[in-house]
Protein backbone atom coordinates (compact mmCIF):
# COMPACT_ATOMS: atom_id res chain seq x y z
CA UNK A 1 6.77 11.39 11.89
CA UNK A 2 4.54 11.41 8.93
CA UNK A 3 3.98 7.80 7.51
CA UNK A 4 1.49 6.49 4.84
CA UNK A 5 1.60 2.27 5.44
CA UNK A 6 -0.26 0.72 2.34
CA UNK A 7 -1.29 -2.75 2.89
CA UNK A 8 -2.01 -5.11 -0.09
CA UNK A 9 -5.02 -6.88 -0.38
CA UNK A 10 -3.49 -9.83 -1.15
CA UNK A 11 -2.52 -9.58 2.89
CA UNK A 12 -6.06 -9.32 4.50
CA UNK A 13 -7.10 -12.33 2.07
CA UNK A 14 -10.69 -13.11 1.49
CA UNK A 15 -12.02 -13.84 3.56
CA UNK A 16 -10.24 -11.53 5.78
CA UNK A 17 -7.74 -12.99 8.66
CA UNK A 18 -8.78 -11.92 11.75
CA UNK A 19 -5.72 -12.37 13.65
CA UNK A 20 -3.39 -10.44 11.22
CA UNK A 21 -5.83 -7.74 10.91
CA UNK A 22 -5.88 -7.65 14.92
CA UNK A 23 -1.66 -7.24 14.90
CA UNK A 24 -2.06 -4.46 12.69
CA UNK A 25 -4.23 -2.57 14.56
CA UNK A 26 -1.88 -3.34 17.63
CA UNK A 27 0.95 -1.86 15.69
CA UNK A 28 -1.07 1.07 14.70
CA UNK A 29 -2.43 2.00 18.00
CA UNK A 30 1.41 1.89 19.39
CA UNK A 31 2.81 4.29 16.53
CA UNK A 32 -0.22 6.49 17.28
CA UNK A 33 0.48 6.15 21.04
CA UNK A 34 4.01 7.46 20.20
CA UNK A 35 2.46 10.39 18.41
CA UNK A 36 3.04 9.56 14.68
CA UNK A 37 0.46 10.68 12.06
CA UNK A 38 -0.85 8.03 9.64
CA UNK A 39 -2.58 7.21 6.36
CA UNK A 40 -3.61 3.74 6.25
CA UNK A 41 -4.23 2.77 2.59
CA UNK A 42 -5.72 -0.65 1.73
CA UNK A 43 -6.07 -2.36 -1.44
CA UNK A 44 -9.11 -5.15 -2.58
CA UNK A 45 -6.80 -7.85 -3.09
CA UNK A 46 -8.46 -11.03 -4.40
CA UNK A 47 -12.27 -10.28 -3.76
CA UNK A 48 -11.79 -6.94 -5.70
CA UNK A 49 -10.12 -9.94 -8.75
CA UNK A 50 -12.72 -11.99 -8.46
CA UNK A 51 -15.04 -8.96 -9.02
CA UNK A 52 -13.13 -7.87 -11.86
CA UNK A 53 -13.15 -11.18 -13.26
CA UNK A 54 -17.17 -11.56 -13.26
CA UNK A 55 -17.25 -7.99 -14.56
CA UNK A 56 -15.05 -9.30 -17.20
CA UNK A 57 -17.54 -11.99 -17.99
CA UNK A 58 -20.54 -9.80 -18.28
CA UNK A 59 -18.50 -7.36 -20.88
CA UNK A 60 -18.00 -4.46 -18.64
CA UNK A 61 -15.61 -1.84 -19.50
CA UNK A 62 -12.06 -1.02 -17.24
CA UNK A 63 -13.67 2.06 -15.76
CA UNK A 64 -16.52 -0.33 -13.60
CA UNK A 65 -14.02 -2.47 -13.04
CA UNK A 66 -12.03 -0.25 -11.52
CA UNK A 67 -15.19 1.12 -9.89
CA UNK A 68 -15.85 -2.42 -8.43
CA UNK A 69 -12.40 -2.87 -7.16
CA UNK A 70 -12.36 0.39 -5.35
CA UNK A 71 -15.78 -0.24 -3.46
CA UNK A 72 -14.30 -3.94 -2.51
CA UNK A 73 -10.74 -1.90 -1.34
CA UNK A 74 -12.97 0.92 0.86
CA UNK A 75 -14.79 -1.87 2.30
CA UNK A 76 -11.53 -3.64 3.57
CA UNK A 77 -11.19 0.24 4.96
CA UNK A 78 -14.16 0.25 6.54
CA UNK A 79 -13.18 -3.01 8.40
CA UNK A 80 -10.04 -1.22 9.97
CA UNK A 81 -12.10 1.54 11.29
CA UNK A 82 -14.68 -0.61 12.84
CA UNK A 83 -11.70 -2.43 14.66
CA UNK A 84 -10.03 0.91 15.66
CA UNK A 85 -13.45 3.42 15.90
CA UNK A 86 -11.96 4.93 19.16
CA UNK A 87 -8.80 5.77 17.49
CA UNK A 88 -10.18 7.81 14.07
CA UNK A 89 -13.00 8.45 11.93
CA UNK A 90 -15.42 5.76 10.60
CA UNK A 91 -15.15 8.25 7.47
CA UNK A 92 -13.64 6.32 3.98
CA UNK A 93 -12.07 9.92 2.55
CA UNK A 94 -13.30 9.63 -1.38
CA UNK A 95 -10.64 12.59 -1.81
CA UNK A 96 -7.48 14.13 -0.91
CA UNK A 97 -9.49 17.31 0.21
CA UNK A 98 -11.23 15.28 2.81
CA UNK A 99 -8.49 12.88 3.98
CA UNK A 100 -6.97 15.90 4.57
CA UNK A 101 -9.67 17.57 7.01
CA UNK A 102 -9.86 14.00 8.62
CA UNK A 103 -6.41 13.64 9.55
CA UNK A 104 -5.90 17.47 11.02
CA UNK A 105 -8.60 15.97 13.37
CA UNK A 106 -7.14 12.16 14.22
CA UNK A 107 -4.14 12.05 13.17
CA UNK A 108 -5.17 8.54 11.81
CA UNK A 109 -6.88 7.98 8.32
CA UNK A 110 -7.97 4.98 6.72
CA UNK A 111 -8.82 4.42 2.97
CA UNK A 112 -8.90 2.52 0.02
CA UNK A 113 -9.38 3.45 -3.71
CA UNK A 114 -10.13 6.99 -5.20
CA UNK A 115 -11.02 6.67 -8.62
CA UNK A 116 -10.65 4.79 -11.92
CA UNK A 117 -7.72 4.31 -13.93
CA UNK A 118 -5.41 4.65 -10.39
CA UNK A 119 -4.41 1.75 -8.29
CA UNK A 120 -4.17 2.00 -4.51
CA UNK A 121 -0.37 1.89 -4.63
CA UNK A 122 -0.99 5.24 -7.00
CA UNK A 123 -3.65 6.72 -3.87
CA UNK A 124 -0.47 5.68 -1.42
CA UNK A 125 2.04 7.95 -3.82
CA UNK A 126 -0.04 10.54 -3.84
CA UNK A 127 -1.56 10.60 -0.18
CA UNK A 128 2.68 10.49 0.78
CA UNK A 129 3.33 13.58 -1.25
CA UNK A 130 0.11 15.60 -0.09
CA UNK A 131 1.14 15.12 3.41
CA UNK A 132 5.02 15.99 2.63
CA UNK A 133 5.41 12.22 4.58
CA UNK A 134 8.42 11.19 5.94
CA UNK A 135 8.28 7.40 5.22
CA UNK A 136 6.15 5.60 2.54
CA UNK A 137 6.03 1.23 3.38
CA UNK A 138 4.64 -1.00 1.22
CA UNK A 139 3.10 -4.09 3.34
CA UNK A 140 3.04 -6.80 0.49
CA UNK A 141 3.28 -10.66 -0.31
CA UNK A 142 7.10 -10.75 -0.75
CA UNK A 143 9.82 -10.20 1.70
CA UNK A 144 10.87 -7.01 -0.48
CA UNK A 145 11.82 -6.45 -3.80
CA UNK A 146 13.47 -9.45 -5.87
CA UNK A 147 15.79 -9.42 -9.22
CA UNK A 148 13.37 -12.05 -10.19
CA UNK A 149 9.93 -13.15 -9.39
CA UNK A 150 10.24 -15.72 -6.43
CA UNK A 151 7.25 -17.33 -6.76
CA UNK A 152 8.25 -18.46 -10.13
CA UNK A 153 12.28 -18.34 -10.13
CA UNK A 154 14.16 -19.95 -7.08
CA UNK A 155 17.23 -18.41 -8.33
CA UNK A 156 15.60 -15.15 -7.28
CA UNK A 157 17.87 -13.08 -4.55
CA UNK A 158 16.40 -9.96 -2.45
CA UNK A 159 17.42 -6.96 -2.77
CA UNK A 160 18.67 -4.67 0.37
CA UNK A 161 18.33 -1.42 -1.48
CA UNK A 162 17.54 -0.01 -5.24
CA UNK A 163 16.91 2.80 -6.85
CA UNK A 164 13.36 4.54 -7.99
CA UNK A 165 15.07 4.45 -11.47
CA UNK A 166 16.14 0.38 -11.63
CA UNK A 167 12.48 -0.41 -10.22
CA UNK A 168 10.67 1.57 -12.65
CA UNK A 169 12.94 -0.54 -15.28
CA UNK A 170 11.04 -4.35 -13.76
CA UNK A 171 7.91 -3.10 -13.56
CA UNK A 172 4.93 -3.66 -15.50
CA UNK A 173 3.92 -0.12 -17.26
CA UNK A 174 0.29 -0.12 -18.47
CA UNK A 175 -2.21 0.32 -15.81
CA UNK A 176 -5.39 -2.48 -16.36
CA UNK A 177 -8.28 -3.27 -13.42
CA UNK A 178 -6.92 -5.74 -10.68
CA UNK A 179 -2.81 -5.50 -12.08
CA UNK A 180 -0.55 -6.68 -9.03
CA UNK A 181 2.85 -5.04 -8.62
CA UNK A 182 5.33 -4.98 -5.85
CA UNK A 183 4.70 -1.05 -6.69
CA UNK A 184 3.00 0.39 -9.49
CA UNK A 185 4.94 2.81 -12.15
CA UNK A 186 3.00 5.71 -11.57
CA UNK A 187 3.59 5.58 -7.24
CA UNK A 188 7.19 5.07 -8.34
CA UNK A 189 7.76 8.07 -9.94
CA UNK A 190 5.15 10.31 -7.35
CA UNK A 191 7.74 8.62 -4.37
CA UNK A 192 10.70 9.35 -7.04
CA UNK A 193 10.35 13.18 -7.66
CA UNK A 194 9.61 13.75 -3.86
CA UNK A 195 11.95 11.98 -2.70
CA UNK A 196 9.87 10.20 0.03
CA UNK A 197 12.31 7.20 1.74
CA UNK A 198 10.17 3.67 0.61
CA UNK A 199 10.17 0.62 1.83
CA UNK A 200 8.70 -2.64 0.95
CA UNK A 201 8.39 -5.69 3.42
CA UNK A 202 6.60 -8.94 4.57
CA UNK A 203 2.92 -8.01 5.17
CA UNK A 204 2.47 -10.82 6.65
CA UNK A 205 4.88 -9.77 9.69
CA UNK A 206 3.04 -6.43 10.68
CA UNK A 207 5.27 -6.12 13.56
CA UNK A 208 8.09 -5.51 10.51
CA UNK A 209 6.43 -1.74 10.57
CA UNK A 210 7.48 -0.91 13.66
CA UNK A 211 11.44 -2.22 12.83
CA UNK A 212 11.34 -0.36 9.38
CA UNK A 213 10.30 3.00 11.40
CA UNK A 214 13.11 2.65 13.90
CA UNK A 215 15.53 2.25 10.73
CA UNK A 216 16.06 -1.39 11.31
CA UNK A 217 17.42 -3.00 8.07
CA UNK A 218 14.28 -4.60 7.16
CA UNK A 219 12.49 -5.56 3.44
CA UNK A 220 14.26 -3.39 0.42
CA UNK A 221 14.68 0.49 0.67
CA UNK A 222 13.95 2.27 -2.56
CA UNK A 223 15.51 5.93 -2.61
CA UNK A 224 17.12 7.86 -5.17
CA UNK A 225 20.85 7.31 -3.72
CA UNK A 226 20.77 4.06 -3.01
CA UNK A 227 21.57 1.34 -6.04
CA UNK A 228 21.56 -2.40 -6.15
CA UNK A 229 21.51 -2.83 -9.64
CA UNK A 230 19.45 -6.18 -10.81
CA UNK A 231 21.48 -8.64 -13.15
């Protein structure tokens, strides 16, 4: 199976936890063991914010803010690979082109960012539908998607299932450096129009991969045939 995991930044943290970062490379090594082929995609979480923030303060423009936030992303990259060097390339592919090359030789890529103006749920999308993958998860803050924001509404429920179309209808549309989104417009409609089965779930439960590969129910699957529609 072809899978592209993409793990928020707001789950490795800054500074990074050790011991979650240690499970995931457990889980990784197993699906590799089994013979899957995988994209790892990482985003900058809140180092790459707190960059964007002091860029903010010295009047820089979005484009080297974005530029900050994807060096701070391929450096959370570069701290997978130095955990799992025996298992793929030290390489951070800076393109498609080369992710590809690096993956017909380890079956196992890591990255972050790519370039400006594209969040790493965006690189995710687009990694998924380069490789023609057969399952795209979303490793995030929440336990899936919600009909409202938990953190702020208790009356919030999760969702099982939903639609590409319903998402795209909660989300937040403009792109701007360091947004946060359970899963940025743009991936949606890249995971929409190829059809690649999504799921989002707890990042902070990386052994929640696994489950979601098996077909456990696990987190919220967003497909084109499935609907939960959000009140």
């Amino acid at each position: 199976m072809k899978i592209v995991l993409r793990i928020g930044g707001s789950i490795i943290g800054f500074p990074p936890n050790p011991l979650l970062l240690k499970s995931y490379v457990e889980q990784i090594l197993r699906l590799k063991e089994e013979g899957h082929t995988m994209v790892i995609v990482v985003g900058g979480g809140p180092l790459s914010r707190q960059y964007i923030e002091t860029a903010e303060a010295l009047g820089l423009n979005d484009k080297d803010k974005d530029d900050l936030a994807i060096l701070v992303s391929r450096l959370n990259a570069k701290l997978f690979v130095k955990k799992m060097k025996d298992l793929t390339s030290e390489i951070i592919p800076s393109s498609i082109s080369k992710l590809n090359r690096l993956l017909k030789t380890s079956g196992l890529v890591v990255m972050g960012g790519l370039k400006p103006g594209m969040t790493t749920d965006s690189v995710a999308a687009i990694v998924a539908k380069a490789i023609k993958a057969d399952i795209f998860i979303k490793a995030t803050d929440q336990e899936g998607v919600y009909t409202k924001d938990p953190k702020i509404y208790s009356e919030a429920k999760r969702l099982d299932s939903i639609s590409f179309d319903e998402l795209s209808k909660i989300l937040e549309v403009k792109h701007k450096p360091g947004m946060h989104s359970i899963l940025d417009p743009k991936a949606v409609r890249i995971l929409r129009d190829t059809n690649i089965k999504t799921i989002i779930l707890n990042g902070f439960k990386p052994e929640g991969i696994i489950a979601a590969i098996k077909g456990e129910r696990i987190g919220t699957i967003i497909s084109n045939e499935k609907v939960q529609k959000i009140d």
